[in-house]
C-alpha atoms as a PDB file:
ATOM      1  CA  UNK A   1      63.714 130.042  73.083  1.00  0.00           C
ATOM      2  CA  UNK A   2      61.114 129.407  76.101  1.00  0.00           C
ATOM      3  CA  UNK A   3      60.582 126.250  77.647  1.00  0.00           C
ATOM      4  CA  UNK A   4      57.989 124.601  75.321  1.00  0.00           C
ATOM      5  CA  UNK A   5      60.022 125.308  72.481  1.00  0.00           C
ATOM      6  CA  UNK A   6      62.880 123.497  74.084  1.00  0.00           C
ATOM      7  CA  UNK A   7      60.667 120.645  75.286  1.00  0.00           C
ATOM      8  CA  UNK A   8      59.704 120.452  71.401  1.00  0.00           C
ATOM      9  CA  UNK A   9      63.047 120.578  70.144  1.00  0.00           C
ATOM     10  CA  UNK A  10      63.839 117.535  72.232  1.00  0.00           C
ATOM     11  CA  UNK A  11      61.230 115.399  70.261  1.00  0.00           C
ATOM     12  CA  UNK A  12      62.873 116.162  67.134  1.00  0.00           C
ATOM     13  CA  UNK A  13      66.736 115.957  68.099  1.00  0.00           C
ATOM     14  CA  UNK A  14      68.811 113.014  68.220  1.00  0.00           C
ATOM     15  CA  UNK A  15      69.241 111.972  72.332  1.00  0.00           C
ATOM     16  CA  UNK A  16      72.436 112.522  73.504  1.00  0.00           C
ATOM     17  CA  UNK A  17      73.374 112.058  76.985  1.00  0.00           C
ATOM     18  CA  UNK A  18      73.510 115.241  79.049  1.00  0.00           C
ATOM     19  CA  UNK A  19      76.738 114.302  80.996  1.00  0.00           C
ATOM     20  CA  UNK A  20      79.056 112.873  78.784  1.00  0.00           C
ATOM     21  CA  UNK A  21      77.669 113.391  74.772  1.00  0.00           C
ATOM     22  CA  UNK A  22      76.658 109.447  75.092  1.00  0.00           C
ATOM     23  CA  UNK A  23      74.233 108.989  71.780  1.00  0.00           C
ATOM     24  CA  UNK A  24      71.041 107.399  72.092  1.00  0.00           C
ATOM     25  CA  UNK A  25      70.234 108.538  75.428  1.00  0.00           C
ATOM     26  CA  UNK A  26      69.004 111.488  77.521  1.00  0.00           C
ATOM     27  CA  UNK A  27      71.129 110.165  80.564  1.00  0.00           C
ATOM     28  CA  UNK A  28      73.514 107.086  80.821  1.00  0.00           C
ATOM     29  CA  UNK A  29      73.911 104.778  83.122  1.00  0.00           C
ATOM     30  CA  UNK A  30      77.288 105.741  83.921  1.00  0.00           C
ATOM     31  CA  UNK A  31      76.162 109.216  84.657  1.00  0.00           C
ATOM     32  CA  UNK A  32      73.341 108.211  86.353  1.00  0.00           C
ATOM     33  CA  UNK A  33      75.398 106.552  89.038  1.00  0.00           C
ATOM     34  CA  UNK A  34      77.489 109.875  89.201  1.00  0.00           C
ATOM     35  CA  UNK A  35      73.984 112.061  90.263  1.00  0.00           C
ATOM     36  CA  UNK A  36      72.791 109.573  92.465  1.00  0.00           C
ATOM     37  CA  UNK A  37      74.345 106.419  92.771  1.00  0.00           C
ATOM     38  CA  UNK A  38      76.095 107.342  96.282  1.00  0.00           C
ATOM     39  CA  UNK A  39      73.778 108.353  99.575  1.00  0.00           C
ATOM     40  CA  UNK A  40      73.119 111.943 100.086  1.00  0.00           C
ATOM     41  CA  UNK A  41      75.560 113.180 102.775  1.00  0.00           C
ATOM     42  CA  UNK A  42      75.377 116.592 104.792  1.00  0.00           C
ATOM     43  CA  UNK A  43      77.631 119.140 103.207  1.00  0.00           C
ATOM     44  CA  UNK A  44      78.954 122.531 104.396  1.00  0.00           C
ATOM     45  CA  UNK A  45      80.887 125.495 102.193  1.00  0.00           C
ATOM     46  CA  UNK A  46      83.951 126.691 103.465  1.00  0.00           C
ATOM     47  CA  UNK A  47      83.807 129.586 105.040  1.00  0.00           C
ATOM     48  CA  UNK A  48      80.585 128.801 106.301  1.00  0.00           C
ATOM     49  CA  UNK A  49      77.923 131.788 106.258  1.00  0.00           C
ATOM     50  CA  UNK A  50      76.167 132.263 109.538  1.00  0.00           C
ATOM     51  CA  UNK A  51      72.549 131.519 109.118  1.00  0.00           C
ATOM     52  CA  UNK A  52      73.191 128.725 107.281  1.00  0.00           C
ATOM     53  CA  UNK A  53      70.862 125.391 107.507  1.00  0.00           C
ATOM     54  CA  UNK A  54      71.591 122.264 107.705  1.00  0.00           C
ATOM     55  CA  UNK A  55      72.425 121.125 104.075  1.00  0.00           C
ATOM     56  CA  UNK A  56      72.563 117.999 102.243  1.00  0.00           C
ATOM     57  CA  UNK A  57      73.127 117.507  98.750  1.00  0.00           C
ATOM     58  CA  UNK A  58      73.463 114.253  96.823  1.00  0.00           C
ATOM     59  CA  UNK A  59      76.404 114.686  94.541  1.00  0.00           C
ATOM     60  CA  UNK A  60      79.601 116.810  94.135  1.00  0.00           C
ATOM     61  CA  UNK A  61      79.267 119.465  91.681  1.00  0.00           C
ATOM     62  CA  UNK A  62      82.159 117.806  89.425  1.00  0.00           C
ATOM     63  CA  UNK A  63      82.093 116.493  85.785  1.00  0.00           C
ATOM     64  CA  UNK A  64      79.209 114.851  84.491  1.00  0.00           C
ATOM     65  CA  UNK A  65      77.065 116.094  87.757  1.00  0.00           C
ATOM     66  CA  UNK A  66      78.179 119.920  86.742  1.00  0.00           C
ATOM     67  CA  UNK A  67      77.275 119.105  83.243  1.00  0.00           C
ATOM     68  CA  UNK A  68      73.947 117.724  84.003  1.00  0.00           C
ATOM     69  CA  UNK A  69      72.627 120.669  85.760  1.00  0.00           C
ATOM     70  CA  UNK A  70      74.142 123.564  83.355  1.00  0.00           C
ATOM     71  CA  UNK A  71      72.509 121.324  80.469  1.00  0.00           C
ATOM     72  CA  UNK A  72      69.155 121.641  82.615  1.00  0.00           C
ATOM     73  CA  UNK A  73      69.506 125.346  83.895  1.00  0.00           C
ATOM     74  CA  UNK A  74      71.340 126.694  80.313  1.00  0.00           C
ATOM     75  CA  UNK A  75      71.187 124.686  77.498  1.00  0.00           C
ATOM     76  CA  UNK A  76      67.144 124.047  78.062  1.00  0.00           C
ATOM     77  CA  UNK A  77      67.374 120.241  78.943  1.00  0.00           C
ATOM     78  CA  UNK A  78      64.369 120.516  80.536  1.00  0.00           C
ATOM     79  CA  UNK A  79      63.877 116.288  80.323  1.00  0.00           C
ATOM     80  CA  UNK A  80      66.564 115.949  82.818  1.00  0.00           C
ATOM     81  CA  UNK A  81      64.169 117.568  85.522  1.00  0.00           C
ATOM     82  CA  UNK A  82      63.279 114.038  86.708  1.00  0.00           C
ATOM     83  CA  UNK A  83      66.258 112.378  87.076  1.00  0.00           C
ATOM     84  CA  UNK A  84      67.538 115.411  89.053  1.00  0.00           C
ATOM     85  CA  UNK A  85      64.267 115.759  90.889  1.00  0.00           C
ATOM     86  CA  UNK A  86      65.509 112.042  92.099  1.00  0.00           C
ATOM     87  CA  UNK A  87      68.656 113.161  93.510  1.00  0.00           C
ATOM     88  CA  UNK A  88      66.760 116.025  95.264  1.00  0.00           C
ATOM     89  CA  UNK A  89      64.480 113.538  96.475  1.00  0.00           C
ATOM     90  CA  UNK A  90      67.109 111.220  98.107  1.00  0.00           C
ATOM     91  CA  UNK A  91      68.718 114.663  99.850  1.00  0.00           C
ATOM     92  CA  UNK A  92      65.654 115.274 101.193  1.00  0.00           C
ATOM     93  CA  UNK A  93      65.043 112.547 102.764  1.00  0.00           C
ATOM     94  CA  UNK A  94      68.399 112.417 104.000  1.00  0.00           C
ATOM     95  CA  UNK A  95      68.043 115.182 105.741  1.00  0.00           C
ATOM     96  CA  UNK A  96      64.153 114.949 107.589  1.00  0.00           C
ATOM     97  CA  UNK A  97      64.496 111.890 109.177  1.00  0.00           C
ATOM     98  CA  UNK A  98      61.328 111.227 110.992  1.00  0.00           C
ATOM     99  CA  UNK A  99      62.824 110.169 114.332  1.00  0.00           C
ATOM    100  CA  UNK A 100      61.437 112.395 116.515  1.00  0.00           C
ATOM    101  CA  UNK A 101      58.047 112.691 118.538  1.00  0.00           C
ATOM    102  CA  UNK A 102      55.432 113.642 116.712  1.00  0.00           C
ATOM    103  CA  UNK A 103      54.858 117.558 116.352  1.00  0.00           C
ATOM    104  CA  UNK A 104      57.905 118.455 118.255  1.00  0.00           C
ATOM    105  CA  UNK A 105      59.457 119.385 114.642  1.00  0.00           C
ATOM    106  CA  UNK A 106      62.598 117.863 115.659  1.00  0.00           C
ATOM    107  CA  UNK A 107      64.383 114.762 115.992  1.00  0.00           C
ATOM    108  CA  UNK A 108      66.995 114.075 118.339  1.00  0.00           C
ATOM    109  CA  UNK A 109      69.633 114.062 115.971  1.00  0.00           C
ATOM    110  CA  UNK A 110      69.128 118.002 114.716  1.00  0.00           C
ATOM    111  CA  UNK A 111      66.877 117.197 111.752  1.00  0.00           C
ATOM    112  CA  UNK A 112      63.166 117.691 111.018  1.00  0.00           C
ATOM    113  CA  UNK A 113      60.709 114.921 112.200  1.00  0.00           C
ATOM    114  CA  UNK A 114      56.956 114.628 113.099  1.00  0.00           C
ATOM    115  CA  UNK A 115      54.475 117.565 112.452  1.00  0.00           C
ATOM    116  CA  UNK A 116      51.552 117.307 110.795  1.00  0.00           C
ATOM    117  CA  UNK A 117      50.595 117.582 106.851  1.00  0.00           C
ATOM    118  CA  UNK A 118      53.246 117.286 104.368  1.00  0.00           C
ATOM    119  CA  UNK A 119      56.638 117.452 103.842  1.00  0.00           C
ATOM    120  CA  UNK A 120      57.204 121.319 102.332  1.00  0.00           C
ATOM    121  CA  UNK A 121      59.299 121.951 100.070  1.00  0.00           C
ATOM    122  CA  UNK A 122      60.585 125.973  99.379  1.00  0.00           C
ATOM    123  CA  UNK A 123      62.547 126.223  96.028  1.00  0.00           C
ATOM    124  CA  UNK A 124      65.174 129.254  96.002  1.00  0.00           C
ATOM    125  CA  UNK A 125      63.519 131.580  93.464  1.00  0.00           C
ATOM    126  CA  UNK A 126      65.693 132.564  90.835  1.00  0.00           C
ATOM    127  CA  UNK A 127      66.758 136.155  89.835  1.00  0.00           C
ATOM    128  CA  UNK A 128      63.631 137.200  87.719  1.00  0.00           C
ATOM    129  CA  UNK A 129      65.682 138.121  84.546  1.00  0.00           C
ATOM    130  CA  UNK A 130      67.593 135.096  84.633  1.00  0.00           C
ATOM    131  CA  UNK A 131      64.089 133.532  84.634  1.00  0.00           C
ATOM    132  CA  UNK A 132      62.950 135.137  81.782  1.00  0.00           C
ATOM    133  CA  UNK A 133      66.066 134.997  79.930  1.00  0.00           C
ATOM    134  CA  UNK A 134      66.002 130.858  80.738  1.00  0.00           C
ATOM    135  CA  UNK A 135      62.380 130.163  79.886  1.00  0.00           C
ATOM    136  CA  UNK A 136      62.080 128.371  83.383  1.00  0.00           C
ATOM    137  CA  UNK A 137      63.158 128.761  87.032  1.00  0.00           C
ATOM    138  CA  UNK A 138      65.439 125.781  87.503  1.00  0.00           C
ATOM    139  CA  UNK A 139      64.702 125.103  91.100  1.00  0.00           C
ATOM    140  CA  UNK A 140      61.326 124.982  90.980  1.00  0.00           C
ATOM    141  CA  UNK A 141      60.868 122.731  88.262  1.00  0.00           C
ATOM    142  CA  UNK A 142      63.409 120.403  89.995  1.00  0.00           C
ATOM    143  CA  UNK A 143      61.023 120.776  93.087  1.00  0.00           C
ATOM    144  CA  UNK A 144      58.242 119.455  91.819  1.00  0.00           C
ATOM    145  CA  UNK A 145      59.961 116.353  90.019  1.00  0.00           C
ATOM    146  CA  UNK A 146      61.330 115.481  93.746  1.00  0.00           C
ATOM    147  CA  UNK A 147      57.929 116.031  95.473  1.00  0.00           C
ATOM    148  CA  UNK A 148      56.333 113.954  93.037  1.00  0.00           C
ATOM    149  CA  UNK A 149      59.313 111.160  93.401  1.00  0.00           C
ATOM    150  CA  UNK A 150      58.877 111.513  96.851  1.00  0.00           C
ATOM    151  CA  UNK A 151      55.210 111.181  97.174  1.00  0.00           C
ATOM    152  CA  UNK A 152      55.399 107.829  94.806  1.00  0.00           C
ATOM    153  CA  UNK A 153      58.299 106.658  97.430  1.00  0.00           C
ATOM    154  CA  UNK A 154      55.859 106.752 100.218  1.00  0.00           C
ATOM    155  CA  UNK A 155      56.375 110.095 101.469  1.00  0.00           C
ATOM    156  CA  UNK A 156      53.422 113.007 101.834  1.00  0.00           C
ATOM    157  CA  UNK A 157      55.633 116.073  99.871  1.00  0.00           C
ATOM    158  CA  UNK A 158      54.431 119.337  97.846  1.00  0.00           C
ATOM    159  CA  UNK A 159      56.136 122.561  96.862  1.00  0.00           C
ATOM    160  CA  UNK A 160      55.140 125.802  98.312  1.00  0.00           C
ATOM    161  CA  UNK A 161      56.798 128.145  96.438  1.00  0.00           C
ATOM    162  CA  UNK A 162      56.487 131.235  99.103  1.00  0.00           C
ATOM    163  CA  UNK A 163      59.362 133.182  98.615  1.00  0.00           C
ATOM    164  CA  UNK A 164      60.179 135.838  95.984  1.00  0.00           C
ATOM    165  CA  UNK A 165      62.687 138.547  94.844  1.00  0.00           C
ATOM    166  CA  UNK A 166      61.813 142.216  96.356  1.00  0.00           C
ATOM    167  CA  UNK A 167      64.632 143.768  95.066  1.00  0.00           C
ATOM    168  CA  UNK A 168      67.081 142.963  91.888  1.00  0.00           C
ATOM    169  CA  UNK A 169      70.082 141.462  92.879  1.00  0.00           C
ATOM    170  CA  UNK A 170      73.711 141.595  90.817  1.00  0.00           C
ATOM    171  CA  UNK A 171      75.184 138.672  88.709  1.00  0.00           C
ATOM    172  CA  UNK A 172      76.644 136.168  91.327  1.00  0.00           C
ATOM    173  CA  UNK A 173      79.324 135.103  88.894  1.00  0.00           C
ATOM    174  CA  UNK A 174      82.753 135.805  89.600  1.00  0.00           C
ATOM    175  CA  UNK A 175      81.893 137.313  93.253  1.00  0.00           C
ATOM    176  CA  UNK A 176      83.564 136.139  96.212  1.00  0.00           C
ATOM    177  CA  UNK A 177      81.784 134.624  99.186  1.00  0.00           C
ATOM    178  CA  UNK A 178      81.399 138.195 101.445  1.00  0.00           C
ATOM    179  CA  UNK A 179      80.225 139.592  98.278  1.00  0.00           C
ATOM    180  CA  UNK A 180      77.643 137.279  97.495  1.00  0.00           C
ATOM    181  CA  UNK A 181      76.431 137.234 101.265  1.00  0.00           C
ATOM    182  CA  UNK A 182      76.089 140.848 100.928  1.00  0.00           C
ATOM    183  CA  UNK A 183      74.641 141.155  97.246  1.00  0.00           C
ATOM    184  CA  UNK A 184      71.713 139.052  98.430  1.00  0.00           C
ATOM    185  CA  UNK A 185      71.234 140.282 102.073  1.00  0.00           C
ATOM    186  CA  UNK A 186      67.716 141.333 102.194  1.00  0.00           C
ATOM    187  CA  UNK A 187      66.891 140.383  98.683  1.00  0.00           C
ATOM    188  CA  UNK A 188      63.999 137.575  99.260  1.00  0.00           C
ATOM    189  CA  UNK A 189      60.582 137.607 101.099  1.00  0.00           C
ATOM    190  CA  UNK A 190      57.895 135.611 101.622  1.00  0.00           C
ATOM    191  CA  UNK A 191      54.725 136.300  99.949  1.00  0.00           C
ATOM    192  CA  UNK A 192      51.339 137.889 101.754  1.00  0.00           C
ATOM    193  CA  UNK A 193      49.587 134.428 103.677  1.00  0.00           C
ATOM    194  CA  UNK A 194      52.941 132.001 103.409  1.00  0.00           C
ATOM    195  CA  UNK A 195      53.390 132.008 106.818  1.00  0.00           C
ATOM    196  CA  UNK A 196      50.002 131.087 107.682  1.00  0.00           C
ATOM    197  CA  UNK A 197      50.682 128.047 104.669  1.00  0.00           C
ATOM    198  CA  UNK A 198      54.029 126.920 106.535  1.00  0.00           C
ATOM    199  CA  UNK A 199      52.260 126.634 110.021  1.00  0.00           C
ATOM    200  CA  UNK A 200      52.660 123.027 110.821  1.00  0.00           C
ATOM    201  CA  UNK A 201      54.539 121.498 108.527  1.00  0.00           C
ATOM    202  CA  UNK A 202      58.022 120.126 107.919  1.00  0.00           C
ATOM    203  CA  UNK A 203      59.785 122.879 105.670  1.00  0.00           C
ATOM    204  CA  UNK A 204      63.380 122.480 103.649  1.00  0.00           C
ATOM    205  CA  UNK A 205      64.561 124.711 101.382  1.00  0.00           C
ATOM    206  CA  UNK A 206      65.627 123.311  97.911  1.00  0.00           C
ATOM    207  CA  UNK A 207      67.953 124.001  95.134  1.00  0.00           C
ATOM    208  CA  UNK A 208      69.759 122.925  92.194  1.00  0.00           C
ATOM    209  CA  UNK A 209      73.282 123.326  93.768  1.00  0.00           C
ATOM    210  CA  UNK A 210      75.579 125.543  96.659  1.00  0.00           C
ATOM    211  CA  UNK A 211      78.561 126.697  96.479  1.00  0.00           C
ATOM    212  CA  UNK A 212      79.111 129.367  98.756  1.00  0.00           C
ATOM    213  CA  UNK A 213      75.851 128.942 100.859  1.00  0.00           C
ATOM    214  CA  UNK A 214      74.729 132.475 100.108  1.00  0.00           C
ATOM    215  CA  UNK A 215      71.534 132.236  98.545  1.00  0.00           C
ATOM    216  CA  UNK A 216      70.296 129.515 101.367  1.00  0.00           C
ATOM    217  CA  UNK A 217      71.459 131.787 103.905  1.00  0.00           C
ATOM    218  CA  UNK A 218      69.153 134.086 102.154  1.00  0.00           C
ATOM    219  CA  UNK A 219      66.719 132.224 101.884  1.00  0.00           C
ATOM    220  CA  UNK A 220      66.455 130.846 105.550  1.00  0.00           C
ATOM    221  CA  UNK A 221      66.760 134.626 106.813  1.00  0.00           C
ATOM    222  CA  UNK A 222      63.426 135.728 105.225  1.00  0.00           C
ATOM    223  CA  UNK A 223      61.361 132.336 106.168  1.00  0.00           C
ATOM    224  CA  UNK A 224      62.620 133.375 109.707  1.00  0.00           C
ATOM    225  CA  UNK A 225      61.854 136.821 109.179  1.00  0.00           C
ATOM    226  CA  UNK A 226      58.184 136.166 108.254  1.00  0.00           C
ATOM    227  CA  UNK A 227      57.631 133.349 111.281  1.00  0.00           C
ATOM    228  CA  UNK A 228      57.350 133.855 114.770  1.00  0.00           C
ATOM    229  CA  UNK A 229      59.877 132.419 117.490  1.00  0.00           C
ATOM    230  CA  UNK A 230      56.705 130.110 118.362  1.00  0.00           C
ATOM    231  CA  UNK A 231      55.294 129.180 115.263  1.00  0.00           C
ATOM    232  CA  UNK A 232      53.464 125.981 115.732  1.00  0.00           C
ATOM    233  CA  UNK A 233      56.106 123.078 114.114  1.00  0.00           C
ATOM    234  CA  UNK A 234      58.475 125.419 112.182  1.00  0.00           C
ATOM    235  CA  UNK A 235      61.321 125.254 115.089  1.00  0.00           C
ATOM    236  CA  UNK A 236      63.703 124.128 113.245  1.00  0.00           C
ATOM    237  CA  UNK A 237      64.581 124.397 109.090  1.00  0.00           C
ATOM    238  CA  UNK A 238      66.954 122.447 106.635  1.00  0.00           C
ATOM    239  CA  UNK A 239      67.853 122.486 103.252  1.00  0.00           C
ATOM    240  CA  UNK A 240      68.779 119.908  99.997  1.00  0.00           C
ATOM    241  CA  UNK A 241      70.133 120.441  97.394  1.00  0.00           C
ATOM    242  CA  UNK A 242      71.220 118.454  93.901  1.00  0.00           C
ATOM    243  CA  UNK A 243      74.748 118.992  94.058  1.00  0.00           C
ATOM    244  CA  UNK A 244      77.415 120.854  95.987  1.00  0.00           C
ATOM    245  CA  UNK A 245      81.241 122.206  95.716  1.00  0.00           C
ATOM    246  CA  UNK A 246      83.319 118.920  96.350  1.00  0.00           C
ATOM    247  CA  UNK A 247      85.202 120.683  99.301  1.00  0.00           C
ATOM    248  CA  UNK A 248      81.874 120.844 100.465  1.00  0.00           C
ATOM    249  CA  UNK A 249      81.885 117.115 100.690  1.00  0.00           C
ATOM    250  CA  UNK A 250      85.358 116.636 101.452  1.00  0.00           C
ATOM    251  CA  UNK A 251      85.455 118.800 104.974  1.00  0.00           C
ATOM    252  CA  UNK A 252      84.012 117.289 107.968  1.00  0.00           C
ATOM    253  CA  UNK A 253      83.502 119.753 110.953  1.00  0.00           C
ATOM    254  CA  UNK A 254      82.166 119.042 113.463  1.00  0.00           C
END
């Protein structure tokens, strides 16, 4: 059933919440507090993948959380796209922190400050069938619910959506961390003119939620593929993300 269908459907159903079955309600309190009641913290997967940005996500990927985004990404509950697009938000921001001088593209602390022109954010495409089998491409939808939340916070944000597939990639399910590394190596470019759209802006890569780090790792290796070594305030790139593994959260290396 594609996404307007779904969208429809909710109309029509009775509301139930998304992370715990709540009635009368897309999204209780309760589990509102578990997406983003606590402040986004940086978050790393063990082993971590070379390549890897900076990463922050705003809540473990753990019971009503994990239920949240599999009800957005495979059951179609497309209305939870804002509240998610919050949580997003509230990575971001944790991890751009505009310290720094402005158009140096870094702050002293490691993260992205200054520039000029927006804050851009690149969703993670998904695989194209999974697209079409979904009706939607997660990610991106949650992209532009957090660019819009963060523009109405204060903050100039918009999604450039520059990167794509160029070749099919395998199921990630069930694969170990070397295996996903490797089934996406060289999987993702950008498209013809995105580098010319990043040049001198703040860019982080967004998702819906890491686990091994693989598909940012991706991700970062073909915006650094397509951009040269002096590319006028892309010097340095992060990431956000909704959620991530809770030993992701629990391990602090330094």
């Amino acid at each position: 059933m594609r996404g307007w269908w779904r969208e429809a459907a909710g109309l029509l159903l009775p509301a139930v919440c998304a992370g715990c079955g709540r009635p009368r309600t897309v999204l209780c309190e309760e589990c509102r507090q578990a997406l983003y009641g606590a402040e986004p913290r940086r978050v790393r997967p063990w082993p971590e993948p070379p390549g890897l940005p900076v990463v922050h996500a705003a809540a473990p990927y753990q019971d009503a959380v994990r239920a949240l985004l599999l009800g957005h990404k495979e059951r179609g509950a497309l209305e939870l796209a804002g509240a998610l697009g919050s949580a997003l938000a509230g990575a971001v921001l944790a991890g751009t922190p505009a310290t720094g001088p402005p158009g140096t593209g870094t702050s002293p602390g490691g993260g992205v400050s200054g520039g000029s022109g927006p804050l851009l954010l690149v969703p993670v495409p998904s695989a194209r069938r999974a697209t079409r089998a979904r009706g939607h491409d997660p990610a991106r939808r949650i992209a532009f619910a957090a660019s819009g939340e963060l523009r109405r916070a204060g903050t100039s944000a918009r999604v450039l959506a520059v990167l794509r597939q160029r070749r099919a990639v395998s199921d990630q399910s069930g694969l170990r961390a070397p295996e996903r590394l490797a089934n996406l190596a060289g999987a993702l470019e950008v498209v013809a003119g995105g580098p010319r759209l990043l040049e001198g802006h703040r860019v982080v890569l967004v998702d819906d939620l890491m686990t091994t780090g693989a598909s940012l790792v991706e991700a970062a290796r073909a915006l650094r593929a397509a951009v040269p070594p002096d590319f006028r305030g892309f010097r340095h790139l992060s990431a956000a993300v909704v959620a991530a593994t809770p030993l992701s959260f629990g391990i602090n290396r330094n």
